[in-house]
Protein backbone atom coordinates (compact mmCIF):
# COMPACT_ATOMS: atom_id res chain seq x y z
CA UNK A 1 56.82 -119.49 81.51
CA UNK A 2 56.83 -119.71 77.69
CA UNK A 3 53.84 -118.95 75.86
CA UNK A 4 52.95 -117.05 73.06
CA UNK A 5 51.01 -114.21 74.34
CA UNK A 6 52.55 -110.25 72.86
CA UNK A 7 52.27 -107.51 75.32
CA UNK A 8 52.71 -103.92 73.76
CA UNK A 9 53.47 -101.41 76.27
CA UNK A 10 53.24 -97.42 75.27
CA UNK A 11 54.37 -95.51 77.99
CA UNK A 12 57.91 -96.18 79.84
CA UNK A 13 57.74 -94.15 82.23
CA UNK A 14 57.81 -95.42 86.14
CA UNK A 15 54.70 -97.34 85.75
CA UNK A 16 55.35 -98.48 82.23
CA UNK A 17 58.83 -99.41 82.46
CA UNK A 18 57.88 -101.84 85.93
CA UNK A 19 55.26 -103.36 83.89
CA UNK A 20 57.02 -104.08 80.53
CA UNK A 21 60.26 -105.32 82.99
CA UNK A 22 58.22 -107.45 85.03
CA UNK A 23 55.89 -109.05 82.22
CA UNK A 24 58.99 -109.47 80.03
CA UNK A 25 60.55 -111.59 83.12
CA UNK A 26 57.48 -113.57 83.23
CA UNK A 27 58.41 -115.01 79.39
CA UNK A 28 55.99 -112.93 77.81
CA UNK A 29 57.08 -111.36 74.38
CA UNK A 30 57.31 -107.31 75.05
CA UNK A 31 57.37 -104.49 72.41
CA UNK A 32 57.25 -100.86 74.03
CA UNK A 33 58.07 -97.57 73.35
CA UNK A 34 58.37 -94.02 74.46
CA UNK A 35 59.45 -90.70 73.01
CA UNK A 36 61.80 -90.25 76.44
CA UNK A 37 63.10 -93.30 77.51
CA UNK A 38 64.86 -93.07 80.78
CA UNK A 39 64.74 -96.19 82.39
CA UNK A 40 66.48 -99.37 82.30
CA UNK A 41 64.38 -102.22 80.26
CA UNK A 42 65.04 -106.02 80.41
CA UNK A 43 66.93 -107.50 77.89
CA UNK A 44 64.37 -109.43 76.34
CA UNK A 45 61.82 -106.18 75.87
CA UNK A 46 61.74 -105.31 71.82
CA UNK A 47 62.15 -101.18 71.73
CA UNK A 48 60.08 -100.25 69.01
CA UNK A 49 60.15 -97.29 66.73
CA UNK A 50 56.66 -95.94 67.60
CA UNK A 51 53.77 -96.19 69.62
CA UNK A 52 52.44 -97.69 66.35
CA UNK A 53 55.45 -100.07 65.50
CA UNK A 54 54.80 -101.45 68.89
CA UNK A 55 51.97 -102.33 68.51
CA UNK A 56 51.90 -104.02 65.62
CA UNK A 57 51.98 -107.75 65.76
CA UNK A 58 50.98 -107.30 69.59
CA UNK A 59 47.73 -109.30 71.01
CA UNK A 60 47.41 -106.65 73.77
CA UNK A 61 48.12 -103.04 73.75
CA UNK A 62 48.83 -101.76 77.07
CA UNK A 63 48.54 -97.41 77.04
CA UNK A 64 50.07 -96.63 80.16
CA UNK A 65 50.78 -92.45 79.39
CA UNK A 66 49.46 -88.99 80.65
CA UNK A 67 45.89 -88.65 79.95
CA UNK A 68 46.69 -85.61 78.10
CA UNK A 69 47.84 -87.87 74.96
CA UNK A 70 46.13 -90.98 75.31
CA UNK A 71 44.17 -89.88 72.43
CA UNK A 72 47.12 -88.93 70.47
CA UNK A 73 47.94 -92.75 71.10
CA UNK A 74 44.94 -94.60 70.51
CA UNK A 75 44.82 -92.08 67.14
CA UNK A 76 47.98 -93.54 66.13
CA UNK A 77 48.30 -97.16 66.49
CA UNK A 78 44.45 -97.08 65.45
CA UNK A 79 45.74 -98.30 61.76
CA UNK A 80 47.45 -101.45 63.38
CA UNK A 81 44.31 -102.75 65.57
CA UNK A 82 41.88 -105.41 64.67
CA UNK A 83 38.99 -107.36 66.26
CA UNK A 84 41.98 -109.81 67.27
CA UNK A 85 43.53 -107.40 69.90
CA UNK A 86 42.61 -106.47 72.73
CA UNK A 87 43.43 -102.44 73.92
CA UNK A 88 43.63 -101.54 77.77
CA UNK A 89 43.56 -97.88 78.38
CA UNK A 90 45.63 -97.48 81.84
CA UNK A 91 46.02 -93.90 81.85
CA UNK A 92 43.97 -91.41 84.38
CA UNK A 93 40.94 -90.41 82.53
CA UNK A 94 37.47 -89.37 83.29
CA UNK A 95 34.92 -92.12 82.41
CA UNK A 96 33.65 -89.67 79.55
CA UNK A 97 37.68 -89.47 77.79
CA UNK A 98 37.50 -93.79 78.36
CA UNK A 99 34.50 -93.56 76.48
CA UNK A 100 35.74 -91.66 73.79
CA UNK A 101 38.75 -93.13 73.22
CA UNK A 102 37.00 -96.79 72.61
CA UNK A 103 34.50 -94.59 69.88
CA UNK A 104 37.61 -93.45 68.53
CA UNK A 105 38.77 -96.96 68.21
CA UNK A 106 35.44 -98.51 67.55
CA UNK A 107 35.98 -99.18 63.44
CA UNK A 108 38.84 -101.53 64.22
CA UNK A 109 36.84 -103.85 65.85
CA UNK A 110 39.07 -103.94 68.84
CA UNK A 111 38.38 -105.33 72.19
CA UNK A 112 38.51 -102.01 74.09
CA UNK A 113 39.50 -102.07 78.16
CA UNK A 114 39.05 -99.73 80.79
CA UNK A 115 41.62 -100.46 82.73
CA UNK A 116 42.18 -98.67 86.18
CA UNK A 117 45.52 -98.96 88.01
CA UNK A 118 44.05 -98.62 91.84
CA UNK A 119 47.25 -98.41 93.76
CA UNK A 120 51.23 -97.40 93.99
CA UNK A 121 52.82 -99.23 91.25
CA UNK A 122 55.57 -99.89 93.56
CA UNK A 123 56.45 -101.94 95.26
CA UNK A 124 53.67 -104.81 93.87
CA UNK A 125 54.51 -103.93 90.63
CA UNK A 126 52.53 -105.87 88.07
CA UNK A 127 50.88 -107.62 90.68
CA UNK A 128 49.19 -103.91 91.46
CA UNK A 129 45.31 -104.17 91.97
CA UNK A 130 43.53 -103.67 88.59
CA UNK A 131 39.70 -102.92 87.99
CA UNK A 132 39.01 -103.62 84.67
CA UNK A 133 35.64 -102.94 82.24
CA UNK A 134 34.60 -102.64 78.60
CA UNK A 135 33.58 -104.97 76.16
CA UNK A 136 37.21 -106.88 76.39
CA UNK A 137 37.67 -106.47 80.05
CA UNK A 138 36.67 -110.22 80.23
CA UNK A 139 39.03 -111.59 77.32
CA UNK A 140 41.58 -109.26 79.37
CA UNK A 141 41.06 -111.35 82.22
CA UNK A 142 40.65 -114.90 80.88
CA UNK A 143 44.41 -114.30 79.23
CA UNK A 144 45.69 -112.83 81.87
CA UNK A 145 44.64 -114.74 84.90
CA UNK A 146 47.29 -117.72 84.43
CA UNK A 147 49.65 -115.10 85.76
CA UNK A 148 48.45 -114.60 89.14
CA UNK A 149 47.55 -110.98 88.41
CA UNK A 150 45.72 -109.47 90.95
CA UNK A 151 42.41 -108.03 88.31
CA UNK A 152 38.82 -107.26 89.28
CA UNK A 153 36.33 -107.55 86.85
CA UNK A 154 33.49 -104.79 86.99
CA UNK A 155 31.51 -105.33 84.02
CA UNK A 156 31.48 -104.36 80.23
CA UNK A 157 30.88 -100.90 80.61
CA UNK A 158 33.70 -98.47 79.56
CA UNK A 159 33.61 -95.67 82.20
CA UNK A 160 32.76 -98.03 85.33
CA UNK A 161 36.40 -98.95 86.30
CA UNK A 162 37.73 -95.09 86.00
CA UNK A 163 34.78 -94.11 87.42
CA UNK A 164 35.76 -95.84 90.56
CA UNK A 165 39.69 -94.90 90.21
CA UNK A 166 38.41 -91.43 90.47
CA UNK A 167 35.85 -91.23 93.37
CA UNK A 168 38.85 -93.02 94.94
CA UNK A 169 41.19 -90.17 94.66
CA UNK A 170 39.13 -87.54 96.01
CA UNK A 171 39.57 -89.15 99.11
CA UNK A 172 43.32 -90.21 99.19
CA UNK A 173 44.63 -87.39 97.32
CA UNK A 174 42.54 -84.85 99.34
CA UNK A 175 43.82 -86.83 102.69
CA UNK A 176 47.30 -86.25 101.17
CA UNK A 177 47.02 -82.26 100.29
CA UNK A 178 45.53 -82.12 104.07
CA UNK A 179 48.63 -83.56 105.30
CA UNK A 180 50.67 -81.65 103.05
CA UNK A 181 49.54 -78.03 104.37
CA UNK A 182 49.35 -78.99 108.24
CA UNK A 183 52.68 -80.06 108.20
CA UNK A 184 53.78 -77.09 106.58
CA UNK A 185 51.32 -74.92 109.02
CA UNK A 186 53.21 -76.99 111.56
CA UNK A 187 56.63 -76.01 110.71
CA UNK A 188 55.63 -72.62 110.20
CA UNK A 189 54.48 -72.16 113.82
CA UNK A 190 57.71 -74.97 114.85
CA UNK A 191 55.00 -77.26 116.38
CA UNK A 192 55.56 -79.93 114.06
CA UNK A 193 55.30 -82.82 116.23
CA UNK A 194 51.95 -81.64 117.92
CA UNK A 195 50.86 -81.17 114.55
CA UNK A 196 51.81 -84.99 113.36
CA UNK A 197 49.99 -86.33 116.91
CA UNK A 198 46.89 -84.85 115.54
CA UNK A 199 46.88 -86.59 111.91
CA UNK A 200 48.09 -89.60 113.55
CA UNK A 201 45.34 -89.57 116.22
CA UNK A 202 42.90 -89.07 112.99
CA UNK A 203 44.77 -91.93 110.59
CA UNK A 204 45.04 -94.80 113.50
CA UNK A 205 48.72 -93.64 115.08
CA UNK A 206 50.78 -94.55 111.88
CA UNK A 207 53.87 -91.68 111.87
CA UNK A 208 55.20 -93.75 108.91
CA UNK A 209 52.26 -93.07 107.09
CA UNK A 210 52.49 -89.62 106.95
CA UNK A 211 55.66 -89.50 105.41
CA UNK A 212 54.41 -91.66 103.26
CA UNK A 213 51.56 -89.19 101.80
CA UNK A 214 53.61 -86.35 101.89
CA UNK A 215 56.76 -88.07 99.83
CA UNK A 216 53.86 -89.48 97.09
CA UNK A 217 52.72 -86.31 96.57
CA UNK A 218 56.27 -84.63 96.04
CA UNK A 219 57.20 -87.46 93.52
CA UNK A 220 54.06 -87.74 91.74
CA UNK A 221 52.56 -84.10 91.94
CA UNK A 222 53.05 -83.58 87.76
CA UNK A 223 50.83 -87.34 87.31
CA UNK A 224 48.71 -86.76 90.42
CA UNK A 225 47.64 -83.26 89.11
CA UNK A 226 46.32 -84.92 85.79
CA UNK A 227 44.34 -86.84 87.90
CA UNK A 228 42.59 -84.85 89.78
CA UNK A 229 42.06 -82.46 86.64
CA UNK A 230 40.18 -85.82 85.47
CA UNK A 231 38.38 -86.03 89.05
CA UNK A 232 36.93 -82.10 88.21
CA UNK A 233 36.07 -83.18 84.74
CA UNK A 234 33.97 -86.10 85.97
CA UNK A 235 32.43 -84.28 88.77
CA UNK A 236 31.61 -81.12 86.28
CA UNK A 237 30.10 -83.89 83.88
CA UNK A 238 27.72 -84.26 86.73
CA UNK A 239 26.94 -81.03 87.61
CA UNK A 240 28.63 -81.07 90.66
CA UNK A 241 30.84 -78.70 92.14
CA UNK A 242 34.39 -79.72 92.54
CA UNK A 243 35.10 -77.44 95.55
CA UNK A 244 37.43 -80.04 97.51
CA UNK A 245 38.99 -81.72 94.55
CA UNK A 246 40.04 -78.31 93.15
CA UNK A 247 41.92 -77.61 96.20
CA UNK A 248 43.55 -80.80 96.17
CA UNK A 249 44.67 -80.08 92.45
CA UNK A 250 45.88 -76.61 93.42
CA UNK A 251 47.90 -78.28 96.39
CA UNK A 252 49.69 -80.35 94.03
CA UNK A 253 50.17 -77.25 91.62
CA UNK A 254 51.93 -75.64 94.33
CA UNK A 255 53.96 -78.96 94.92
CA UNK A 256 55.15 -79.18 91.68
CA UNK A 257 55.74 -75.42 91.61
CA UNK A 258 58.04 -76.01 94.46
CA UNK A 259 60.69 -78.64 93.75
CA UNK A 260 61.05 -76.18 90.45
């Protein structure tokens, strides 16, 4: 499909780099960049010099990093934004960081997104489910829609798509770090399989899925930690203790610790 539309994408990493690839397929014109680029990129995807020189001449800025530096990345492309553009934070944020990144952005004029990535980027790719609010959610949506991209509109309130990302996690990255230790418990005492008939009997009798929360939170621990730091912050913002989600965090600490 040829068209006109500019994608910038800052943030290669697995996410980053599937979404750049696959938009870039699409005919879209794709500018990206990332301090460690490690992945393979299409052919047709403009690497750019900075965060900044990406996103330039691009009609929508795509900020698909660690929430620990999407302000360092709004701060610096924040000289290259105008009411013309439209900015989609993607990264793992409480509602309150979503919020003040868009004040941080606010004297550009730019359409500002809240954009919540509410699933495995593989295997769907692009075609991942979205929620998306903020006062350009719905210009986000009327340009992207001719691509078949699966994107929920909430409203245009930043905060109310991460919001939902978040209370989301405390349940399927606390299912995850309960599976984690009872298969370890389970090992430890060599009654493994008794151990996996009782999640199963819990999670409708699906083995496969088991392995499937256990290997997601091996090869996503250092990402799914940030996370659940932003599901504390959010829950702390609320005066509410984080007992649970804590755990969950430490779980994925330990993880990470681990495959060190």
């Amino acid at each position: 499909m040829n068209n006109n539309l500019h994608i910038a994408v800052l943030g290669l990493g697995e996410a980053g780099s599937i979404f750049a690839n696959e938009l870039a397929a699409m005919g879209i014109t794709v500018s990206g960049w990332d301090p460690l680029p490690i992945r393979k990129l299409h052919e047709n995807i403009r690497f750019a010099k900075s965060n900044r020189d990406a996103a330039k001449e691009a009609d929508i800025i795509l900020s698909v990093n660690l929430s620990a530096v999407s302000e360092v990345v709004a701060k610096e492309v924040l000289p290259v934004l105008t009411d013309k553009k439209i900015y989609a934070d993607m990264n793992t944020s409480s509602p309150q960081q979503k919020i003040s990144i868009e004040c941080l952005l606010q004297s550009s004029g730019v359409q500002f997104v809240d954009m919540a990535i509410m699933a495995p980027v593989p295997p769907k790719g692009i075609k991942t489910s979205f929620l998306i609010s903020g006062n350009g959610a719905a210009l986000l949506k009327e340009q992207l829609d001719k691509y078949d991209l699966n994107i929920e509109l909430l409203s245009n309130k930043t905060g109310d798509a991460s919001t939902r990302k978040l209370l989301r996690s405390i349940v399927y990255k606390g299912i995850a770090a309960v599976i984690c230790e009872a298969i370890e418990a389970g090992k430890a005492f060599e009654l493994e399989q008794y151990i996996r008939e009782q999640i199963s009997s819990v999670i409708g009798g699906n083995n496969a899925l088991i392995d499937r929360f256990i290997e997601g939170s091996k090869t996503h621990a250092e990402r799914r930690i940030h996370e659940m730091e932003a599901v504390v912050q959010m829950l702390e913002e609320k005066k509410m203790q984080s007992i649970m989600s804590g755990a969950t965090k430490q779980n994925l600490i330990n993880i990470l610790n681990y495959k060190k």
